[in-house]
C-alpha atoms as a PDB file:
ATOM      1  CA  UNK A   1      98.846  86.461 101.768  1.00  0.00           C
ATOM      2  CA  UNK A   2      96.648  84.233  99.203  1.00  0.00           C
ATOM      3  CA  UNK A   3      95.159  80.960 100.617  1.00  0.00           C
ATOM      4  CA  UNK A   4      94.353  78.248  98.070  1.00  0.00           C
ATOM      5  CA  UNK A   5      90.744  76.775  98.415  1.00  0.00           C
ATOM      6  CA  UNK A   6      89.252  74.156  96.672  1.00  0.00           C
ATOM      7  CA  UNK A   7      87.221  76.796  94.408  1.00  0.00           C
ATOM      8  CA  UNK A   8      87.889  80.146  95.868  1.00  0.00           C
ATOM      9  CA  UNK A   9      90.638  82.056  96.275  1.00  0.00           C
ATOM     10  CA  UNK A  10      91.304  84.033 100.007  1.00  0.00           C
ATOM     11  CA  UNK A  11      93.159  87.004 100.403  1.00  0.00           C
ATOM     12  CA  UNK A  12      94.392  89.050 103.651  1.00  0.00           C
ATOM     13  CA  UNK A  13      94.984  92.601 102.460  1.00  0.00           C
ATOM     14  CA  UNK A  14      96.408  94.972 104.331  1.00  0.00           C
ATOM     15  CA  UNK A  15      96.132  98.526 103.400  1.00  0.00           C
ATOM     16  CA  UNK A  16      97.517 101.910 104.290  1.00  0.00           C
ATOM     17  CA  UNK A  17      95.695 105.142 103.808  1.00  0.00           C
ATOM     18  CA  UNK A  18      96.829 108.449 103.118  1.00  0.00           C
ATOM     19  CA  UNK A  19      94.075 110.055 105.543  1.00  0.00           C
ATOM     20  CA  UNK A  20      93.141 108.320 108.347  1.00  0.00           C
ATOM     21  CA  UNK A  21      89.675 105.753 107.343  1.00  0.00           C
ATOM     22  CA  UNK A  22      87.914 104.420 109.821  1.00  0.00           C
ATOM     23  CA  UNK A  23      86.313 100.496 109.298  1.00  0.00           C
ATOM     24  CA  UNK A  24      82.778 101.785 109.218  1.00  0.00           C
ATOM     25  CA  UNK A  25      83.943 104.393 106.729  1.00  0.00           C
ATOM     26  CA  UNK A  26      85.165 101.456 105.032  1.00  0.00           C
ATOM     27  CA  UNK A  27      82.539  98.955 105.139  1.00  0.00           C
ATOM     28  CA  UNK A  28      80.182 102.089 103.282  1.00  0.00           C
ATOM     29  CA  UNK A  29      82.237 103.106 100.679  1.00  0.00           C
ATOM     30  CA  UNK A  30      83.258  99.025  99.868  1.00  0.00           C
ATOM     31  CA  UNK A  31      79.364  98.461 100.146  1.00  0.00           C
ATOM     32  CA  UNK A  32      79.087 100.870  97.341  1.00  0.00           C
ATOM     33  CA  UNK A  33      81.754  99.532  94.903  1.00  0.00           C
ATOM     34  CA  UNK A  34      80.638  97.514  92.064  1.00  0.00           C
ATOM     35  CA  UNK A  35      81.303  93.739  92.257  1.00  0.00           C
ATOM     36  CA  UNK A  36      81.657  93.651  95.898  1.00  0.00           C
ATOM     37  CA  UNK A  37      79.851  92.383  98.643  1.00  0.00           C
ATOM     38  CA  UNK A  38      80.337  93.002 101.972  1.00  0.00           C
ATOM     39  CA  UNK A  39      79.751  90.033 104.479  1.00  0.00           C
ATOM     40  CA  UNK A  40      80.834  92.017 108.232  1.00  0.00           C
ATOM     41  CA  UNK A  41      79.146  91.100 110.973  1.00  0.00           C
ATOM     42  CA  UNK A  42      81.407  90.092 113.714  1.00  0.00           C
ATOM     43  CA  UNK A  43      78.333  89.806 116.120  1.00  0.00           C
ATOM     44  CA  UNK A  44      77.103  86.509 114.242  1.00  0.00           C
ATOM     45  CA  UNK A  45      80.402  85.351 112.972  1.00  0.00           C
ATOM     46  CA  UNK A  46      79.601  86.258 109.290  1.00  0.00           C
ATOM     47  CA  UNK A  47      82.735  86.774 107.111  1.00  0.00           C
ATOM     48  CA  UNK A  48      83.107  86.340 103.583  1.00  0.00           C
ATOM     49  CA  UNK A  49      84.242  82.408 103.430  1.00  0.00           C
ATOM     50  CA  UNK A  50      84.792  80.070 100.182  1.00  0.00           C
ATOM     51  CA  UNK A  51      82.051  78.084 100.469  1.00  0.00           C
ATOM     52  CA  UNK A  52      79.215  80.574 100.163  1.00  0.00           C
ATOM     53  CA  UNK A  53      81.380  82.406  97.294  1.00  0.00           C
ATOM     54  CA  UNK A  54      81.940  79.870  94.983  1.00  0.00           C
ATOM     55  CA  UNK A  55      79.750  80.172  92.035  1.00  0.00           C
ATOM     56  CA  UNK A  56      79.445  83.950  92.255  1.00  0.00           C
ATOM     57  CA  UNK A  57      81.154  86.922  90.485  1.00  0.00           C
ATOM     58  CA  UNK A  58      81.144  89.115  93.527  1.00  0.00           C
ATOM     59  CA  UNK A  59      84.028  89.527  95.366  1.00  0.00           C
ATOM     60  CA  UNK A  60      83.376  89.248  99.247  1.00  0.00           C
ATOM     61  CA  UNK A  61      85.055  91.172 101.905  1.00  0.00           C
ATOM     62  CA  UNK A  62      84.751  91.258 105.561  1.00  0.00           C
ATOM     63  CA  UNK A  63      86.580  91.320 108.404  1.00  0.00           C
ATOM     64  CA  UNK A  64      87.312  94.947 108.105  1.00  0.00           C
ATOM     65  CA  UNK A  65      89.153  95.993 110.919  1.00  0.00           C
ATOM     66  CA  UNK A  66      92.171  98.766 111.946  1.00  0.00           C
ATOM     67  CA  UNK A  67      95.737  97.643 111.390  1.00  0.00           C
ATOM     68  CA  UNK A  68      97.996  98.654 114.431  1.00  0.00           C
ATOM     69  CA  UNK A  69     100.978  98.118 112.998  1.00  0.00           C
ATOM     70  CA  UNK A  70     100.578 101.389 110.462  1.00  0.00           C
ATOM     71  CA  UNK A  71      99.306 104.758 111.011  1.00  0.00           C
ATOM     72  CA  UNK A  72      96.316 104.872 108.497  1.00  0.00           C
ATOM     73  CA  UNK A  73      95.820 100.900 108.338  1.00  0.00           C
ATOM     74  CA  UNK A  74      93.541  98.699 107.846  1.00  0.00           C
ATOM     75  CA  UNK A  75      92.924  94.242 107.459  1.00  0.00           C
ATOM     76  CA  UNK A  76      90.637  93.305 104.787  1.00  0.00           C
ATOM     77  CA  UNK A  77      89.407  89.730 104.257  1.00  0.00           C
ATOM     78  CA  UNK A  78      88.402  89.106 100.278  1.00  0.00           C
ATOM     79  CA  UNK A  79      87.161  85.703  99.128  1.00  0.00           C
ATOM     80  CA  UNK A  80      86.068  85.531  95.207  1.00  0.00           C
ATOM     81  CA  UNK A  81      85.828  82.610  92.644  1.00  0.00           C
ATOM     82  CA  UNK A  82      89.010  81.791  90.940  1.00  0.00           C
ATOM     83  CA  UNK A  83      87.900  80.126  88.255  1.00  0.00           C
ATOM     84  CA  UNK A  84      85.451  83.018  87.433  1.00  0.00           C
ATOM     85  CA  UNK A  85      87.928  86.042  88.669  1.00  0.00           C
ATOM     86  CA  UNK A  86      91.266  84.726  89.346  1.00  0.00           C
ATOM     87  CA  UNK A  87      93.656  85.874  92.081  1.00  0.00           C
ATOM     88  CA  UNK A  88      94.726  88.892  89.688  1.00  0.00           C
ATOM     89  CA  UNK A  89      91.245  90.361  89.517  1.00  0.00           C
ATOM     90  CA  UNK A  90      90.488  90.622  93.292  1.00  0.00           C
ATOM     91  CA  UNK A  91      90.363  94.252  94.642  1.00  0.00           C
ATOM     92  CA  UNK A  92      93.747  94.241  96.248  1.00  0.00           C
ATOM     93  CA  UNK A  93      95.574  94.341  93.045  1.00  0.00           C
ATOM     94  CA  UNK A  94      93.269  97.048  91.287  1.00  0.00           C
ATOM     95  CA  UNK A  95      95.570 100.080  89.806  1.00  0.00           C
ATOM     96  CA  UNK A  96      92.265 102.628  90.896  1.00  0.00           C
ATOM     97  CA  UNK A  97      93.009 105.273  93.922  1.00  0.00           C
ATOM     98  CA  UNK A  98      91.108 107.359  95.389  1.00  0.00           C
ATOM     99  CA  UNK A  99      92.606 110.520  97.028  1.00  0.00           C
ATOM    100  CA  UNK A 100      91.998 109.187 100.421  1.00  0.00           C
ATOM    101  CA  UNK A 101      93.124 105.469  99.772  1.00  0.00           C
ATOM    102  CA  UNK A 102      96.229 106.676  98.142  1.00  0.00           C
ATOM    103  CA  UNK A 103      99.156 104.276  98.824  1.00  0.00           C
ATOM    104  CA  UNK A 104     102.513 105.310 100.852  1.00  0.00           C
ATOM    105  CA  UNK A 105     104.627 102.723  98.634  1.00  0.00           C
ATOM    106  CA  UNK A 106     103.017 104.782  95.018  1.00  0.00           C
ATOM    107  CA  UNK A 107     101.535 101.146  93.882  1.00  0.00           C
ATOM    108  CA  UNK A 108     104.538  98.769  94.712  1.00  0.00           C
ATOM    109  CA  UNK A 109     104.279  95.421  95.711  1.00  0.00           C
ATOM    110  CA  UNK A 110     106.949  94.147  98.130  1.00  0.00           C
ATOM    111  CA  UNK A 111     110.922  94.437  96.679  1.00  0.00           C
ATOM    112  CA  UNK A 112     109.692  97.514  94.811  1.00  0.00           C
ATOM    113  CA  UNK A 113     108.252  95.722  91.372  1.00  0.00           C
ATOM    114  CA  UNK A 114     105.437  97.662  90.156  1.00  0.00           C
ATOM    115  CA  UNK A 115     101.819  95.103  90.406  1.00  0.00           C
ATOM    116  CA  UNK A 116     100.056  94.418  87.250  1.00  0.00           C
END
């Protein structure tokens, strides 16, 4: 689901791994990836949010957290600029997979059309 912002564009991803990936697993490797930030701490209430991205050309994630409805799942929470990314630039729609992050539907989007 996108969510229209003033300046910012907010996505709820939902992913499904091949092997199982835990959030802290997640939260390192995403810390590592270029052009991402990762704004996590549920302690404080810090989660990526449009106001402190706007501006930026980082992509912020947070809210990383296991998805109960799939096996290997997981929620994601990305926030980036749209007028300097765009809502086809966030890391949801990137074509790159890793061998453990593979995807169960091989890269479709919903009613089977392929994602650009």
């Amino acid at each position: 689901m996108r969510v229209p912002t003033f300046v910012c564009h907010a996505v709820s991803c939902n992913i499904e791994t091949r092997d199982k990936v835990t959030p802290e697993q997640a939260r390192e490797a995403l810390a590592k990836a270029p052009g991402l930030r990762v704004v996590d701490d549920v302690a404080n209430l810090r989660f990526p949010q449009p106001i402190e991205v706007a501006g930026g050309n980082l992509t912020h994630v947070g809210r990383i957290r296991e998805d109960f409805s799939i096996a290997n799942g997981l929620n994601l929470w990305l926030v980036s600029d749209n007028v300097r990314k765009g809502p086809r630039r966030t890391p949801c729609r990137s074509r790159r997979r890793s061998s453990s992050a593979e995807t169960s539907s091989g890269g479709r989007r919903a009613g089977g059309r392929r994602g650009r």
